[in-house]
N, C-alpha and C. Protein backbone atom coordinates (compact mmCIF):
# COMPACT_ATOMS: atom_id res chain seq x y z
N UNK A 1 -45.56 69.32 -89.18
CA UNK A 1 -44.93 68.42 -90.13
C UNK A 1 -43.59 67.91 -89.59
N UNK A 2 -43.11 69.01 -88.86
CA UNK A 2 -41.93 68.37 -88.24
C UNK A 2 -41.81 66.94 -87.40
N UNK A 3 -42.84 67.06 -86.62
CA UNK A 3 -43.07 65.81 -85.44
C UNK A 3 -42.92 64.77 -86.39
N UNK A 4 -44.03 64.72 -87.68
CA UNK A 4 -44.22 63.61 -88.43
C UNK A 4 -42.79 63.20 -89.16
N UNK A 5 -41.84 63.80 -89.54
CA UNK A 5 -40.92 63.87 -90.05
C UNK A 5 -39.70 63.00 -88.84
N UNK A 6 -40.04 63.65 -87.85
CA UNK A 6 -39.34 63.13 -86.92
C UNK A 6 -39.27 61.90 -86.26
N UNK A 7 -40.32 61.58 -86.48
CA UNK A 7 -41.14 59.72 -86.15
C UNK A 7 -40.56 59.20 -86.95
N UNK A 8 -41.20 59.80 -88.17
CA UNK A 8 -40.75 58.82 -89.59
C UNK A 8 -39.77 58.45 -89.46
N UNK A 9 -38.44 58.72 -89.14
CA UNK A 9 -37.23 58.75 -89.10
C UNK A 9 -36.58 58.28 -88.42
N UNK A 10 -37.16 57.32 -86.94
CA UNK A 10 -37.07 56.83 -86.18
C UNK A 10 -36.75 55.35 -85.83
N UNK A 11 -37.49 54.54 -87.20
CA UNK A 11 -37.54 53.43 -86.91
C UNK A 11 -37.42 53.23 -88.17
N UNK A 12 -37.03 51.85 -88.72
CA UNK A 12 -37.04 51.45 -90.33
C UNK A 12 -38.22 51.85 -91.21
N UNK A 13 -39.23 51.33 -90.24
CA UNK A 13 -40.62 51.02 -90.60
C UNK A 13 -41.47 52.04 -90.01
N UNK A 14 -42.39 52.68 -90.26
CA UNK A 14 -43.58 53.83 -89.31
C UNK A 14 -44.50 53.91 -90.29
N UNK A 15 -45.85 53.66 -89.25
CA UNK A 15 -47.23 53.59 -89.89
C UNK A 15 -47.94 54.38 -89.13
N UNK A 16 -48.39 55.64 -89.66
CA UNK A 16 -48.98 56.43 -88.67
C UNK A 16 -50.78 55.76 -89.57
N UNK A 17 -51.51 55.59 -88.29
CA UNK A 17 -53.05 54.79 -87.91
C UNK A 17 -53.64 55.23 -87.65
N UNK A 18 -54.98 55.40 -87.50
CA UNK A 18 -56.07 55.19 -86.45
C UNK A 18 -56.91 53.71 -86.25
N UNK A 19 -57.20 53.86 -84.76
CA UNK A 19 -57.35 52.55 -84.44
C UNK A 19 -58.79 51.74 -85.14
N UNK A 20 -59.80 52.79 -85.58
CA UNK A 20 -60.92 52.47 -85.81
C UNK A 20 -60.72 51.89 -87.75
N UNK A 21 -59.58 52.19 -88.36
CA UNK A 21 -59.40 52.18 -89.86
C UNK A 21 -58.97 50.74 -90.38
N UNK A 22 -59.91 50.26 -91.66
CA UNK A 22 -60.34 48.44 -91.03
C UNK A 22 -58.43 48.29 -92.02
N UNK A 23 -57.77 49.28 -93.53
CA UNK A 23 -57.13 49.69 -94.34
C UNK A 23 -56.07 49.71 -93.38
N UNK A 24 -55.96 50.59 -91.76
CA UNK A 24 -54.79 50.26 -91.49
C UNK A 24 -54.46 48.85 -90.61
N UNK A 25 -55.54 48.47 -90.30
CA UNK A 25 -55.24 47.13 -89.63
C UNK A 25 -54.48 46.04 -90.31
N UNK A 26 -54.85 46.44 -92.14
CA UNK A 26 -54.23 45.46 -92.93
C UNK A 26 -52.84 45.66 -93.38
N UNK A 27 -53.00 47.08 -93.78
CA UNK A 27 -51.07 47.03 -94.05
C UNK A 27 -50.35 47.14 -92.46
N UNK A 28 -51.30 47.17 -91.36
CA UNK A 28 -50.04 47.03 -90.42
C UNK A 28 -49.73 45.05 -90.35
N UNK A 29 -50.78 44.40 -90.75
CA UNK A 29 -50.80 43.00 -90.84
C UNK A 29 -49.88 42.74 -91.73
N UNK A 30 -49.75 43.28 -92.87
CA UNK A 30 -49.31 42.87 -94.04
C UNK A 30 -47.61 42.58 -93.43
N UNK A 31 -47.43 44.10 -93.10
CA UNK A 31 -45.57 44.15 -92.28
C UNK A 31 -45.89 43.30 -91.33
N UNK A 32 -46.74 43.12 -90.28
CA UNK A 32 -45.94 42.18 -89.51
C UNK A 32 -45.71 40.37 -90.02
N UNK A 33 -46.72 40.55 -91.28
CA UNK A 33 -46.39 38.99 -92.03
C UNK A 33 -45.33 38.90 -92.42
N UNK A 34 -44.84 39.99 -93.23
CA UNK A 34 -43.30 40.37 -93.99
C UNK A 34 -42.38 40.17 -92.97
N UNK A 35 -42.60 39.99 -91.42
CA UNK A 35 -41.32 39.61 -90.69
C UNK A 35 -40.88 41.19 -89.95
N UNK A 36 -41.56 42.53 -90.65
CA UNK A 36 -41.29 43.69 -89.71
C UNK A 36 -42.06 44.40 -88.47
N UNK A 37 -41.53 44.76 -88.15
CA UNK A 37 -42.22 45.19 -86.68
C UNK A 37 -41.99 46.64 -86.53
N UNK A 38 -42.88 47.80 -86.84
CA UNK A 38 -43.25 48.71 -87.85
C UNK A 38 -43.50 49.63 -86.36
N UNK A 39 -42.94 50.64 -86.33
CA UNK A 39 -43.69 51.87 -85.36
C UNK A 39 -44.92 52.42 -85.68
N UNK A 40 -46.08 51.90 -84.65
CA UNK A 40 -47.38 52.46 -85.21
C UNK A 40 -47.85 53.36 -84.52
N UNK A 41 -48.40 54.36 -84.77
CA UNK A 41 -48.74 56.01 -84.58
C UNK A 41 -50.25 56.13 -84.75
N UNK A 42 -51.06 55.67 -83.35
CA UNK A 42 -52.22 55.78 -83.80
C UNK A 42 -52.88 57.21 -83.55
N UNK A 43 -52.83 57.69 -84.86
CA UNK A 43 -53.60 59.24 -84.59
C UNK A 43 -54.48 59.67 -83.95
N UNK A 44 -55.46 58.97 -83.76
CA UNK A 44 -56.80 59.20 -82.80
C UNK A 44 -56.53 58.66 -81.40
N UNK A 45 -55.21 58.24 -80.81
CA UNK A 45 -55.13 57.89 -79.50
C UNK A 45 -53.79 58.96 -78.99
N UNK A 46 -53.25 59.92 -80.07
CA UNK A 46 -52.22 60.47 -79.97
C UNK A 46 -52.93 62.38 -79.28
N UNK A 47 -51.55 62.58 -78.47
CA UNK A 47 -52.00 63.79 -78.17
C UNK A 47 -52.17 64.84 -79.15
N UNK A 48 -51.01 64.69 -80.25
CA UNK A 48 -50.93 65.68 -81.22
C UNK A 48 -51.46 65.02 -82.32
N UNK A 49 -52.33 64.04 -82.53
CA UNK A 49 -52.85 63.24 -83.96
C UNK A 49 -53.58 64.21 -85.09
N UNK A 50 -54.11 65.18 -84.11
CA UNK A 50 -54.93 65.95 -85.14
C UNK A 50 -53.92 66.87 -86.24
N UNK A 51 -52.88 67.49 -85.39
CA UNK A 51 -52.00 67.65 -86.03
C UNK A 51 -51.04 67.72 -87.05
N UNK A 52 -50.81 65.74 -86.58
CA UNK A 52 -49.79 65.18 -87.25
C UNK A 52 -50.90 64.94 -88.62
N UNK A 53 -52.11 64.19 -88.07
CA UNK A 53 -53.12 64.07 -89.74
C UNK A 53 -53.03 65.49 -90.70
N UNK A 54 -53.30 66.52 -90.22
CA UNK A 54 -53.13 67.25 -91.23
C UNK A 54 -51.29 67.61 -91.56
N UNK A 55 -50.69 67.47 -91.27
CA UNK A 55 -49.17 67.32 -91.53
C UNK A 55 -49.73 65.96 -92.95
N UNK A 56 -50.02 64.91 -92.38
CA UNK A 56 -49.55 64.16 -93.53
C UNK A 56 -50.27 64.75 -95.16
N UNK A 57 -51.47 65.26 -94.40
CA UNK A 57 -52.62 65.61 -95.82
C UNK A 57 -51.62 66.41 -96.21
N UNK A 58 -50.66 67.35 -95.93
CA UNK A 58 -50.08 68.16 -96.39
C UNK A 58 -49.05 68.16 -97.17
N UNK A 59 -48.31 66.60 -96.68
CA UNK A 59 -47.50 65.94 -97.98
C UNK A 59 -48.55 64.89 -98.71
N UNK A 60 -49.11 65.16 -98.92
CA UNK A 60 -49.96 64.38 -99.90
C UNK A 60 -50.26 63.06 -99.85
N UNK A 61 -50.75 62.80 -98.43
CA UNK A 61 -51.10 61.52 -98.18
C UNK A 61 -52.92 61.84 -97.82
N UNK A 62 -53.52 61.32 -99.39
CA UNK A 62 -54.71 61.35 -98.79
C UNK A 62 -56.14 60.52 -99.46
N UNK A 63 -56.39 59.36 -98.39
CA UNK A 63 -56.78 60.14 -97.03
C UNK A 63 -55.31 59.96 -96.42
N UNK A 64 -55.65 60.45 -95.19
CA UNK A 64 -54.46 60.61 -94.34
C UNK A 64 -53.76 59.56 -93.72
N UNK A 65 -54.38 58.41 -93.52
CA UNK A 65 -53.83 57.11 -92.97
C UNK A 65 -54.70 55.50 -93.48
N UNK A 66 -53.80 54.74 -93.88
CA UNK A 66 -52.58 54.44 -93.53
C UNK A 66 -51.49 55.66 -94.08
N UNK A 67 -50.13 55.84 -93.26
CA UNK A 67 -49.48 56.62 -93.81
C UNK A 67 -48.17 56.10 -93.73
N UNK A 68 -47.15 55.29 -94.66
CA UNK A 68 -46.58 54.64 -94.51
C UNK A 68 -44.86 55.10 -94.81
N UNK A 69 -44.52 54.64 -94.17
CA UNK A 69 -42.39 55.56 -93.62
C UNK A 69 -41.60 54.28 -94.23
N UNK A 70 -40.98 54.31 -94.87
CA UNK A 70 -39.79 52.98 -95.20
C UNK A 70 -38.36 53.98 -95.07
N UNK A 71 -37.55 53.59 -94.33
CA UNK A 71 -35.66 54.25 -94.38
C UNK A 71 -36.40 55.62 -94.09
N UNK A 72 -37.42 56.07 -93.09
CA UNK A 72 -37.72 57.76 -93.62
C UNK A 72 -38.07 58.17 -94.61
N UNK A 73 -38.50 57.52 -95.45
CA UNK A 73 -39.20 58.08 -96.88
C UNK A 73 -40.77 57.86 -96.93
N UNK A 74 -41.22 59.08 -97.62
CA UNK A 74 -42.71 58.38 -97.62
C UNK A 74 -42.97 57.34 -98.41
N UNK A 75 -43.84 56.32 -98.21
CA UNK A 75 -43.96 55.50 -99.43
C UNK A 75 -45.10 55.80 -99.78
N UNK A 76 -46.29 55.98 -99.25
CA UNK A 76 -47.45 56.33 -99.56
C UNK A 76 -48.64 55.78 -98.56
N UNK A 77 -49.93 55.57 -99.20
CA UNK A 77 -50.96 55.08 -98.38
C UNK A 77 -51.17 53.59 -98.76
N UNK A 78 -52.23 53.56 -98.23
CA UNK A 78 -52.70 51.46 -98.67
C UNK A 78 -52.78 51.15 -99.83
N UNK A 79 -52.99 51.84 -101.11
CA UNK A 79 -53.03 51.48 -102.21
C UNK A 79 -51.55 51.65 -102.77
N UNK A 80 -50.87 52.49 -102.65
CA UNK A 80 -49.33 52.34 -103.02
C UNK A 80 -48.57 51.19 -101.93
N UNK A 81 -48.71 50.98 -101.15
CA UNK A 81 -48.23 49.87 -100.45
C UNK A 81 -48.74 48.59 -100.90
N UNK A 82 -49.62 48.36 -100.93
CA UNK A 82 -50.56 46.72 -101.93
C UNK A 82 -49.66 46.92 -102.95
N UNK A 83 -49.61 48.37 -103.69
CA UNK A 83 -48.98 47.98 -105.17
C UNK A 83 -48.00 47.56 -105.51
N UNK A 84 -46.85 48.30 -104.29
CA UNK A 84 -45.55 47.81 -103.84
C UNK A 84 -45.40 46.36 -103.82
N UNK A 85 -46.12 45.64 -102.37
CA UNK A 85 -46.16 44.32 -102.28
C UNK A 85 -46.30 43.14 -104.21
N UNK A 86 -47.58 43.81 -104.56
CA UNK A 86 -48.15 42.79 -105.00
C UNK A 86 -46.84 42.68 -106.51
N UNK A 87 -46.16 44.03 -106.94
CA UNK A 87 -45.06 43.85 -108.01
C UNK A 87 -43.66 43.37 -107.22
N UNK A 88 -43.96 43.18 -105.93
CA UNK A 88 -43.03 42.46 -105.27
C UNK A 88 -41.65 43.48 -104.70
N UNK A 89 -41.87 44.61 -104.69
CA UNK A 89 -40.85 45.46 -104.27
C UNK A 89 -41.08 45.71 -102.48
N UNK A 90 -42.15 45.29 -102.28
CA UNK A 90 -42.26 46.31 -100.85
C UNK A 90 -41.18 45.39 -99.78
N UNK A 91 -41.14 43.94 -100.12
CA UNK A 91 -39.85 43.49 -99.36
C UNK A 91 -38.87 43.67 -99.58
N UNK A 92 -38.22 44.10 -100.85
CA UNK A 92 -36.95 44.80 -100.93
C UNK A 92 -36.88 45.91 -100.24
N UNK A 93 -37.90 47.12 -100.13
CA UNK A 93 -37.67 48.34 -99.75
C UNK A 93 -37.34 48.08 -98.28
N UNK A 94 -38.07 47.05 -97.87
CA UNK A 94 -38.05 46.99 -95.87
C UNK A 94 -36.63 46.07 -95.84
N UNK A 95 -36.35 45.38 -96.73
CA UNK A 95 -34.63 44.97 -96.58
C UNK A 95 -33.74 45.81 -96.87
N UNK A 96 -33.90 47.43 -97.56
CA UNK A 96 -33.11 47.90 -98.02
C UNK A 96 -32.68 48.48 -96.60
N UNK A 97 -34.34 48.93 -95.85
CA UNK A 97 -34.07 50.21 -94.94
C UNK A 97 -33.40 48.98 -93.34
N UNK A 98 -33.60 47.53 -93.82
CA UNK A 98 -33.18 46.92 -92.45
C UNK A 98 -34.23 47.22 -91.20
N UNK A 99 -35.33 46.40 -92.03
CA UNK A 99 -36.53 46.41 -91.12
C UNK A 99 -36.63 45.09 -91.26
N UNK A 100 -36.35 44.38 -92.51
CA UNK A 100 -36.68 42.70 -91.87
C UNK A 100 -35.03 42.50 -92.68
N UNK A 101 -34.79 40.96 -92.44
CA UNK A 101 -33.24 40.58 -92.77
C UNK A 101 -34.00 39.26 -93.26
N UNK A 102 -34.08 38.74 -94.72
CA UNK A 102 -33.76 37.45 -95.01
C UNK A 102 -32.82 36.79 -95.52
């Protein structure tokens, strides 16, 4: 959990992935429409992915990816992120943490 903690924390934005998941292709689309450019963590190409996936199941991200980091916080998976977007908060949160600037 630590590693994952430690990523998270890294960049404004972190989306830990796998490359085959059609869910993360879209919220990683979604941020790069929003103007952010998001650290992506693809679990199944990672040495420690197996790992880090059960780290996230373990904070309660599940399924396990998309697994989404704003300022280091969890925000959640693809359905809390859509929900974010669509009540219109998820661009505030990525301006709060200074992942995009409008």
């Amino acid at each position: 959990m630590d590693r994952v903690k430690d990523l998270a924390s890294k960049k404004a934005a972190v989306i830990f992935t796998k490359s085959s998941c059609c869910m993360c292709h879209s919220i990683k689309q979604l941020f790069y429409e929003l103007g952010a450019s998001p650290a992506v963590h693809e679990l199944d190409n990672e040495s420690y992915g197996r790992e880090m996936e059960w780290a996230l199941r373990g904070m309660g991200c599940n399924p396990s990816v998309p697994a989404v980091f704003i300022g280091g916080k969890f925000v959640g998976s693809s359905k809390d992120v859509i929900s974010l977007h669509v009540d219109g908060s998820l661009k505030q949160l990525l301006m709060d943490a200074k992942a995009i600037w409008f």
